[in-house]
N, C-alpha and C. Protein backbone atom coordinates (compact mmCIF):
# COMPACT_ATOMS: atom_id res chain seq x y z
N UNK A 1 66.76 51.11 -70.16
CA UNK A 1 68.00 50.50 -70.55
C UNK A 1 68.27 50.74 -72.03
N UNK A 2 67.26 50.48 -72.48
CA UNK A 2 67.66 50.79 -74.11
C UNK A 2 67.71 52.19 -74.72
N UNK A 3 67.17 53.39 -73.56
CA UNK A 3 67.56 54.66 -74.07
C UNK A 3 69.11 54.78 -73.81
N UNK A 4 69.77 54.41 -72.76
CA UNK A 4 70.72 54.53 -72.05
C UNK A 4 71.86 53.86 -72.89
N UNK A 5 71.91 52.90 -73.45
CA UNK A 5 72.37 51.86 -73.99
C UNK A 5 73.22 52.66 -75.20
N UNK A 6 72.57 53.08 -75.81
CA UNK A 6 73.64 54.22 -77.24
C UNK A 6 74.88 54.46 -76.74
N UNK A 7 74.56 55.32 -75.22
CA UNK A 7 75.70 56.38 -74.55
C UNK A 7 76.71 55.77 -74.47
N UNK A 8 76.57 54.49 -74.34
CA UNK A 8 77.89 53.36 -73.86
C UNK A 8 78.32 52.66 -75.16
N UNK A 9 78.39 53.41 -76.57
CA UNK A 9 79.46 53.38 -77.75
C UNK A 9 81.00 53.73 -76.92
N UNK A 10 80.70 54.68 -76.37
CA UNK A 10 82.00 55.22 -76.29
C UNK A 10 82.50 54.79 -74.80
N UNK A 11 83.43 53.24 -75.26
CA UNK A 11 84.01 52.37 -74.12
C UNK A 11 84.98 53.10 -73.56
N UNK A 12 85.87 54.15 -73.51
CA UNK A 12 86.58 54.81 -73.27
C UNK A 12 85.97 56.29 -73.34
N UNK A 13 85.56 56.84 -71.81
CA UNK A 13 84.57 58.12 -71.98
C UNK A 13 85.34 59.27 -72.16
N UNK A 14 84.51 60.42 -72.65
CA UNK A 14 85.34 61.72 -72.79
C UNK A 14 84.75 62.53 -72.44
N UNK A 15 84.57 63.91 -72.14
CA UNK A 15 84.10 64.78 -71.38
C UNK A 15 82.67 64.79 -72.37
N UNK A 16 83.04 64.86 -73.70
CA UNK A 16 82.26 64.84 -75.15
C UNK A 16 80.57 63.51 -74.67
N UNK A 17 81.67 62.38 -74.20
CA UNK A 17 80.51 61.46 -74.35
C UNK A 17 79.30 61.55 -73.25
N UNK A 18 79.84 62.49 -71.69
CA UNK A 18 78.85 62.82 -70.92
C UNK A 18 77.86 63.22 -71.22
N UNK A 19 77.79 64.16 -72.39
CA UNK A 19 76.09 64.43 -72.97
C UNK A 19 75.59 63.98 -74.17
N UNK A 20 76.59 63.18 -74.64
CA UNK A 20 76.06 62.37 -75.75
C UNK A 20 75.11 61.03 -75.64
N UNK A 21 73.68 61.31 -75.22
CA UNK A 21 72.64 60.32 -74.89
C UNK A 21 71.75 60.48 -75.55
N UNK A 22 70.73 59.88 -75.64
CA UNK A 22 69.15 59.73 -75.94
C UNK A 22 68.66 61.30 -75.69
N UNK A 23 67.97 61.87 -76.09
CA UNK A 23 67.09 63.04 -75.43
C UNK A 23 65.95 62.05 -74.41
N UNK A 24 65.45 61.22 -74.82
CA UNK A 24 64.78 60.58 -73.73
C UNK A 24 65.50 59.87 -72.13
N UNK A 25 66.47 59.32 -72.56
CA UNK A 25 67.58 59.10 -71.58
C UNK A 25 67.76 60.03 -70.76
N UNK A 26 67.76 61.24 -71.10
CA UNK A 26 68.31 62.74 -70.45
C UNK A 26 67.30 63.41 -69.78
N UNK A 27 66.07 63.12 -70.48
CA UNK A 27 64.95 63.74 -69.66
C UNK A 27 64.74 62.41 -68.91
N UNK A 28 64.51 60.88 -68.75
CA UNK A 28 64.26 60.23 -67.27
C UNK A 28 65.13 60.57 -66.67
N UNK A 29 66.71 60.92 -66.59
CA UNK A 29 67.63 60.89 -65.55
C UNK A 29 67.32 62.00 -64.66
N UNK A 30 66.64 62.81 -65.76
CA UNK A 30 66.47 64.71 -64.91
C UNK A 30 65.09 64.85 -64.21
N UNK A 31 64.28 63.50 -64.36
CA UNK A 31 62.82 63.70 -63.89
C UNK A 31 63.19 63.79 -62.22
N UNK A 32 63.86 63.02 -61.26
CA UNK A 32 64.23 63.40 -60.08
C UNK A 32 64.42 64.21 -59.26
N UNK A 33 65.54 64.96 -59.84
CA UNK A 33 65.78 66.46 -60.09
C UNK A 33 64.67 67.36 -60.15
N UNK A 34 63.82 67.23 -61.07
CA UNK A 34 62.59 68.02 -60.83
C UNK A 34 61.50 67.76 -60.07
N UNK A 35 61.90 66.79 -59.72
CA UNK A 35 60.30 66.31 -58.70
C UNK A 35 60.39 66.58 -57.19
N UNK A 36 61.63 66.17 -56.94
CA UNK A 36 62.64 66.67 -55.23
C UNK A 36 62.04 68.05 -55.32
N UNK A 37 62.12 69.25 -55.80
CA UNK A 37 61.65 70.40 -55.14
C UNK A 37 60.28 70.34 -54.88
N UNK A 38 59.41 69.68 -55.20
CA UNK A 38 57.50 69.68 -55.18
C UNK A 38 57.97 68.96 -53.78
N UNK A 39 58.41 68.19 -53.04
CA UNK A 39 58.56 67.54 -52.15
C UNK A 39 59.17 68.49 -50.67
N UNK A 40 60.46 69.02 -51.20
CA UNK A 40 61.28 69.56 -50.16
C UNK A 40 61.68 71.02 -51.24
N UNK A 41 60.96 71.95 -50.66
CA UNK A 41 61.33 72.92 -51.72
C UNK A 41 63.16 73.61 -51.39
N UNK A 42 63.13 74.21 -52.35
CA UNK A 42 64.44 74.49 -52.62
C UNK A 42 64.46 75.96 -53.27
N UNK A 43 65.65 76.69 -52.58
CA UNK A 43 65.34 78.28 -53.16
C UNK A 43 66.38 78.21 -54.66
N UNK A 44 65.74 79.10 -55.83
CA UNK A 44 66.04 78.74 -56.91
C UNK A 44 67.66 78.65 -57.02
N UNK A 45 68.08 79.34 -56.18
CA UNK A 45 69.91 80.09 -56.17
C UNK A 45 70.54 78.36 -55.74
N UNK A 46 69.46 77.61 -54.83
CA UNK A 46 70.11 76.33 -54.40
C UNK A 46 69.97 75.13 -55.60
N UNK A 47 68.76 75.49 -56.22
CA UNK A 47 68.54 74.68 -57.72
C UNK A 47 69.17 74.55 -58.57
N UNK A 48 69.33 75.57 -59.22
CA UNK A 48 70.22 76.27 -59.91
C UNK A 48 72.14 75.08 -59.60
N UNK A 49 72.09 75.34 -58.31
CA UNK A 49 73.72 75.14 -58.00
C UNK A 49 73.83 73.97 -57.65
N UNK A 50 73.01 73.29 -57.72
CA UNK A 50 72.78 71.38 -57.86
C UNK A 50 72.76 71.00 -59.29
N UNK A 51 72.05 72.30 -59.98
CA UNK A 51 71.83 71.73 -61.49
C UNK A 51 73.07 71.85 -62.15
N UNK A 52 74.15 72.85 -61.46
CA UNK A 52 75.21 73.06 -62.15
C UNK A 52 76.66 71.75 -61.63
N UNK A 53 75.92 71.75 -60.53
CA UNK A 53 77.01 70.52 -59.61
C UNK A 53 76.60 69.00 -60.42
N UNK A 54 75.91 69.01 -60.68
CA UNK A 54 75.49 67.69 -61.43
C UNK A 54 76.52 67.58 -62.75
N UNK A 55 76.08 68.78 -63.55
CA UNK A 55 76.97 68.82 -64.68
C UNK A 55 78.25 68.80 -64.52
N UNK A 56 78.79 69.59 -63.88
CA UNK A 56 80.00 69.48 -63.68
C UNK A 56 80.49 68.13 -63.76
N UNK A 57 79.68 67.09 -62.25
CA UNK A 57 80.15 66.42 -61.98
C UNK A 57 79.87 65.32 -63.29
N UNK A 58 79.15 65.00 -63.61
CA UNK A 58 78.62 64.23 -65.39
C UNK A 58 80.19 64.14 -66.28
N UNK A 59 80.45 65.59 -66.04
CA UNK A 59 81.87 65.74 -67.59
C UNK A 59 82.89 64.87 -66.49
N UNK A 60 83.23 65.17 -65.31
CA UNK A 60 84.44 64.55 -64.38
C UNK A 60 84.42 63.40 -64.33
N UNK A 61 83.43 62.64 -64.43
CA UNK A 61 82.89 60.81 -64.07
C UNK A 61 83.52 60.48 -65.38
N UNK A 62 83.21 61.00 -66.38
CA UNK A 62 83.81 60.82 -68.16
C UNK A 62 85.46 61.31 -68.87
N UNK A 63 86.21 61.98 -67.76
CA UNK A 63 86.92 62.68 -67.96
C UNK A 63 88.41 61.88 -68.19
N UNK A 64 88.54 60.78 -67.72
CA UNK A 64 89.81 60.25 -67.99
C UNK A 64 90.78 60.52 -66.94
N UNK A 65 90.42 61.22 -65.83
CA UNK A 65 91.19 61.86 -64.56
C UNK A 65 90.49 60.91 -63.63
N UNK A 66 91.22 59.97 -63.07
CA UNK A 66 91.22 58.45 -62.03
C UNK A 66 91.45 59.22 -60.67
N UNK A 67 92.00 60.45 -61.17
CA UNK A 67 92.71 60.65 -59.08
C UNK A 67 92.11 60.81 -58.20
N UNK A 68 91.73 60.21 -57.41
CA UNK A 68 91.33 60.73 -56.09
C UNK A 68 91.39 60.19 -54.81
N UNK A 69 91.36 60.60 -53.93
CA UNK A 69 92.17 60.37 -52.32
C UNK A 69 91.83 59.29 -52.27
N UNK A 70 93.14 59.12 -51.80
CA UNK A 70 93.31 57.25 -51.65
C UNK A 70 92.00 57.03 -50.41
N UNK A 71 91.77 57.41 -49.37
CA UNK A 71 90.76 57.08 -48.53
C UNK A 71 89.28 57.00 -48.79
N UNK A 72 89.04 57.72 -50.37
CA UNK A 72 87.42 58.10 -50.81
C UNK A 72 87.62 56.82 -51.70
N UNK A 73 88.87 56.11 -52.20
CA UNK A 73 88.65 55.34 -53.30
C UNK A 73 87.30 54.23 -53.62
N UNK A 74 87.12 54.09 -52.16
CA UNK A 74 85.97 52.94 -52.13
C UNK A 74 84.74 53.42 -51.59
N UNK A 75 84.38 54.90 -51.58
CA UNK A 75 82.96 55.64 -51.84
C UNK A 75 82.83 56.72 -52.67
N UNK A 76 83.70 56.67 -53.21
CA UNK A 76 83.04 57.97 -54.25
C UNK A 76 83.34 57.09 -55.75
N UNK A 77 82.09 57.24 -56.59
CA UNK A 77 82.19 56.69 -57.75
C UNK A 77 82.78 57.90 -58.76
N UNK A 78 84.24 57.18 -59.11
CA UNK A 78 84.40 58.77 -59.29
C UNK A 78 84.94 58.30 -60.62
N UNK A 79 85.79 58.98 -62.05
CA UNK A 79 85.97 58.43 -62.95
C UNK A 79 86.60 57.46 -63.51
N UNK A 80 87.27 56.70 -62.18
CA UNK A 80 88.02 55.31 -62.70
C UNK A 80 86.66 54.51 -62.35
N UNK A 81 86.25 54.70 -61.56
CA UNK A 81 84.78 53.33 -61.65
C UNK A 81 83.63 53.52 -62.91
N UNK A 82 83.60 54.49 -63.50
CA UNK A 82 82.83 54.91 -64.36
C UNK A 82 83.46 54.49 -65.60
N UNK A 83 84.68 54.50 -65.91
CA UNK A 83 85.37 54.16 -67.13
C UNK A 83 85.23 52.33 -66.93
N UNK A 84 84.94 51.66 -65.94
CA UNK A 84 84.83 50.59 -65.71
C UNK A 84 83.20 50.07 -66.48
N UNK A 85 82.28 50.75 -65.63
CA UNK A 85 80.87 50.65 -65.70
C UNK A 85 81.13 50.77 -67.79
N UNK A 86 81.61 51.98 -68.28
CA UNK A 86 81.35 52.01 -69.76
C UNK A 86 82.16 50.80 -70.70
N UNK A 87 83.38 50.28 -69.62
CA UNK A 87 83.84 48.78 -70.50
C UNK A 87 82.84 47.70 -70.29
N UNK A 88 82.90 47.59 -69.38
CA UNK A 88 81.99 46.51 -69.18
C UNK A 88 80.19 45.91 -68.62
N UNK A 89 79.94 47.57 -68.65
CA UNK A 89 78.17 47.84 -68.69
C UNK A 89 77.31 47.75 -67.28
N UNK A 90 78.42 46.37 -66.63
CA UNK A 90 76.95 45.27 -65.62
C UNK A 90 77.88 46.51 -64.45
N UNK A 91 78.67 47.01 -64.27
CA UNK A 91 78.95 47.62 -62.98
C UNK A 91 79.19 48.67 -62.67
N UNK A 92 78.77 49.07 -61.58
CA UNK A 92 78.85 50.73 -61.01
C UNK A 92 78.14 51.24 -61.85
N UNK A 93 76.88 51.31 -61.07
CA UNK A 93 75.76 52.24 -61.90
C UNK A 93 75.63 53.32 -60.86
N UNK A 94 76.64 53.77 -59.56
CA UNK A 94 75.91 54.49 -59.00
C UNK A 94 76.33 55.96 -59.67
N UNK A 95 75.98 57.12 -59.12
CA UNK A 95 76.14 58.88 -60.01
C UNK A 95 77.51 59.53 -59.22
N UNK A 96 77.25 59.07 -57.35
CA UNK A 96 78.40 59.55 -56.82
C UNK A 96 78.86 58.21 -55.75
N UNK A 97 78.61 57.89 -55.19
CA UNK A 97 78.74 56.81 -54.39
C UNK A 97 78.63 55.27 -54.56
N UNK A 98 79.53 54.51 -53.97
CA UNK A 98 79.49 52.84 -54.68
C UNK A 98 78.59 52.66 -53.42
N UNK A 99 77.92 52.95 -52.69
CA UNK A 99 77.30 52.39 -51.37
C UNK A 99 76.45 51.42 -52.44
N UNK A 100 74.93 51.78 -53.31
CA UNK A 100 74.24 50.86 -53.79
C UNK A 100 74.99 50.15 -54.51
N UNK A 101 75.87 49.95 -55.28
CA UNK A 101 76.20 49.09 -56.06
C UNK A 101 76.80 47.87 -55.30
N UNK A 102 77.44 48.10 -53.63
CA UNK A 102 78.14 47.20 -53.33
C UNK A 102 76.62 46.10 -52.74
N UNK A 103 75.74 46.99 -52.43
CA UNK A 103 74.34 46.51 -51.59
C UNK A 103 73.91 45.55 -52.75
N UNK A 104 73.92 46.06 -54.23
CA UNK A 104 72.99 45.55 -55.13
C UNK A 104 74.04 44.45 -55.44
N UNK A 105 75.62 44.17 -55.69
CA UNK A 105 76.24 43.53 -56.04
C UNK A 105 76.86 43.95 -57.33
N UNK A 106 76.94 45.12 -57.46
CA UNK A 106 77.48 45.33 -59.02
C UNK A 106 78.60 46.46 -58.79
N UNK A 107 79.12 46.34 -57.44
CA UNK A 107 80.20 47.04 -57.44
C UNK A 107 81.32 46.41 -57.72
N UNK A 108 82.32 47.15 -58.64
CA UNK A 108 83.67 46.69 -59.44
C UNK A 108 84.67 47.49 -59.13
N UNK A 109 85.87 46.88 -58.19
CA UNK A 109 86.80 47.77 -57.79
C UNK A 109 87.65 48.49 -59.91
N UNK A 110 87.71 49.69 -59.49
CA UNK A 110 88.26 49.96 -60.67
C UNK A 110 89.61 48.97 -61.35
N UNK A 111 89.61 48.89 -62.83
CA UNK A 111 91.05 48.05 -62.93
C UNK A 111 91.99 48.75 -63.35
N UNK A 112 91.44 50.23 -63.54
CA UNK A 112 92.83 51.29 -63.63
C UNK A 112 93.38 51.39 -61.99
N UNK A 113 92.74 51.09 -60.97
CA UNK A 113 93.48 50.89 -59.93
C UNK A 113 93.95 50.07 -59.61
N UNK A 114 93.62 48.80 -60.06
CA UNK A 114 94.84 47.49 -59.65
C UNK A 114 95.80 47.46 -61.11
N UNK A 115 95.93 48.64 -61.72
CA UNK A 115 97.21 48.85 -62.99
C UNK A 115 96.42 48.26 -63.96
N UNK A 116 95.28 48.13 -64.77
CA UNK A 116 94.82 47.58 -65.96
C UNK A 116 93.84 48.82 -66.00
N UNK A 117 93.84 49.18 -67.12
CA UNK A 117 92.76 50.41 -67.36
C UNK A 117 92.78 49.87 -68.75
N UNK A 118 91.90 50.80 -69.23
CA UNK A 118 90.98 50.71 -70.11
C UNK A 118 92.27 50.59 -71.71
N UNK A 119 93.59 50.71 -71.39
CA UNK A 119 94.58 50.64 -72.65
C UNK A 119 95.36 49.43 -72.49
N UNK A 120 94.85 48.54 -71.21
CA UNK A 120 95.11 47.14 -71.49
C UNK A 120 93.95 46.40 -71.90
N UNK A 121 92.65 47.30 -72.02
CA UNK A 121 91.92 46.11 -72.83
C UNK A 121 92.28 46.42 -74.03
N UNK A 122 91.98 47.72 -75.04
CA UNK A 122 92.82 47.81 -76.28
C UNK A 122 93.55 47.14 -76.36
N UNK A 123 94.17 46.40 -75.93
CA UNK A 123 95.84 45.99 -75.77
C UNK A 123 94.98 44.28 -76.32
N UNK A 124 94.27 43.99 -75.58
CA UNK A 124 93.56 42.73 -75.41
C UNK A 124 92.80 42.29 -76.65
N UNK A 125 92.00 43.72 -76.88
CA UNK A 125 91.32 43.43 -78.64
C UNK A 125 92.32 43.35 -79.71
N UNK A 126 93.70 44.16 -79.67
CA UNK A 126 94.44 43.91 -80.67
C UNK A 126 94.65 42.59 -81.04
N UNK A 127 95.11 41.92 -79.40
CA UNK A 127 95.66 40.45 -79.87
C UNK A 127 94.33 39.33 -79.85
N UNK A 128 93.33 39.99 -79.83
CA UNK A 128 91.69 38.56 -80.24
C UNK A 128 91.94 39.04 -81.81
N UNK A 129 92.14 40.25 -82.09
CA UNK A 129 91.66 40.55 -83.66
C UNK A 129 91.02 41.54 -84.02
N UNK A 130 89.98 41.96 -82.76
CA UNK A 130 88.93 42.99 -82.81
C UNK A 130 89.69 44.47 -82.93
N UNK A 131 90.53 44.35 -83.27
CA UNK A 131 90.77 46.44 -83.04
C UNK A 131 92.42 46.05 -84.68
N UNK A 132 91.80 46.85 -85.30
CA UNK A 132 92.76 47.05 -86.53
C UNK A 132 94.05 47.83 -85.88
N UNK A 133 95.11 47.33 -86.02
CA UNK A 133 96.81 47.86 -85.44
C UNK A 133 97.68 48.80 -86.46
N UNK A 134 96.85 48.65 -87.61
CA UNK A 134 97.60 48.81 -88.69
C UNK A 134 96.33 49.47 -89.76
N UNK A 135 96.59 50.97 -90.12
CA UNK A 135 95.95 51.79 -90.50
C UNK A 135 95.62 51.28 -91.92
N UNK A 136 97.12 50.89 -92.67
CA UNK A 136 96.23 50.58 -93.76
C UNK A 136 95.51 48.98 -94.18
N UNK A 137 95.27 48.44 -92.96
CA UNK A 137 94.87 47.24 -93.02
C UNK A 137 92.89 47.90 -93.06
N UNK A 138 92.44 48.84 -93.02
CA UNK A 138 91.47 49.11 -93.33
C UNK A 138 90.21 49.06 -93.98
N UNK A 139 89.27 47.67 -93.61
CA UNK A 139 88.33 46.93 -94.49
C UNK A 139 87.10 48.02 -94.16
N UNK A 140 86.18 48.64 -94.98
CA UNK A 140 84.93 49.26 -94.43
C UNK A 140 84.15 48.35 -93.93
N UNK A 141 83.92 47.14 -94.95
CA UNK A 141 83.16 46.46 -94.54
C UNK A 141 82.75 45.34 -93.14
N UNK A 142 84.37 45.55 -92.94
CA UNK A 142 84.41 44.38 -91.80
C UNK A 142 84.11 45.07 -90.72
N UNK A 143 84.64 46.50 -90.37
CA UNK A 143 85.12 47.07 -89.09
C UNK A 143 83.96 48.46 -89.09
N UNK A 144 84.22 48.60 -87.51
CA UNK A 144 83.36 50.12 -87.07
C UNK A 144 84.29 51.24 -86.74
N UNK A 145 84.17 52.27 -86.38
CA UNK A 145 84.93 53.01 -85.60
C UNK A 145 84.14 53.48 -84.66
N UNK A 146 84.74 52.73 -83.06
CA UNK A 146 84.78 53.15 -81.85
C UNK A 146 85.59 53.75 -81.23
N UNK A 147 85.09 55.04 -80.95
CA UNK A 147 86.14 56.31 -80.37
C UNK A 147 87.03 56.69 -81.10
N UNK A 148 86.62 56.19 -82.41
CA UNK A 148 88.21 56.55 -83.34
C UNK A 148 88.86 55.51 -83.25
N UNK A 149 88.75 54.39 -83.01
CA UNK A 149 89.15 53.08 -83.07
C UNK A 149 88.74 52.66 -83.93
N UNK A 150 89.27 51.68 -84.78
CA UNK A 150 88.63 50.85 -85.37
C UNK A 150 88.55 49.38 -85.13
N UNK A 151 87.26 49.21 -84.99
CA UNK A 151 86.93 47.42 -84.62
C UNK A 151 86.21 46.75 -85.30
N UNK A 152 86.83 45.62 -85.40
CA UNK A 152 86.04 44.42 -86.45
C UNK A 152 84.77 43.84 -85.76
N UNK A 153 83.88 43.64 -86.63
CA UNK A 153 82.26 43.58 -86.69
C UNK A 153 82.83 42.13 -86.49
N UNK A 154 81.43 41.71 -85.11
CA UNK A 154 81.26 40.77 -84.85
C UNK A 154 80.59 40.19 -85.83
């Protein structure tokens, strides 16, 4: 959790923030990956094209692109549930599928699909205080910059 924990600065993901983790983070996620072939071998051309399907799919989960068939909406964890999981941490931990999360209890229907995404919470920190509206209202000391945001230190 606490290697993992950095990656989720960036509450609003970008293709950028998919590999922006821990090097330790990156090697437990990939230990799987390497251990499945000692088990069920795999010819390298099929390795290879899992290792590349993974990535792919990593930048798409982060990508800011919500669309997908209205009938998969509630099994494929796809990048509106993932932009969820990075606002708010406790949900949708699964890589492609909400099956465990609904089993474990931490499945969260996306809120860019019931019309609230991730620029009505911005919307939400402006009016608590937490997100500066006004550029030259600019304290170093008070505030961070998240995603290029700037937010006032708890």
């Amino acid at each position: 959790m606490y290697f993992h924990k950095p990656h989720h600065i960036w509450k609003i993901p970008t293709p950028f923030a998919s590999h922006a983790f821990h090097p330790l983070d990156g090697f437990l996620q990939s230990v799987p990956y390497h251990i499945y072939p000692f088990i069920f071998p795999l010819h390298k051309g099929v390795y290879l094209g899992l290792y590349i399907f993974v990535n792919v799919w990593t930048v798409s989960i982060h990508d800011g692109d919500y669309r997908i068939p209205k009938f998969l909406e509630d099994v494929i964890n796809g990048s509106a549930h993932h932009t969820d999981h990075h606002l708010y941490f406790d949900y949708n931990y699964g890589q492609y599928f909400t099956l465990w999360d609904r089993i474990g209890g931490s499945y969260k229907h996306p809120s860019s699909f019931l019309g609230k995404g991730p620029h009505d919470l911005i919307r939400k920190m402006k009016e608590e205080g937490k997100l500066n509206s006004n550029s030259t209202d600019y304290e170093p000391r008070n505030e961070k910059s998240v995603n290029g945001i700037l937010c006032k230190e708890d």
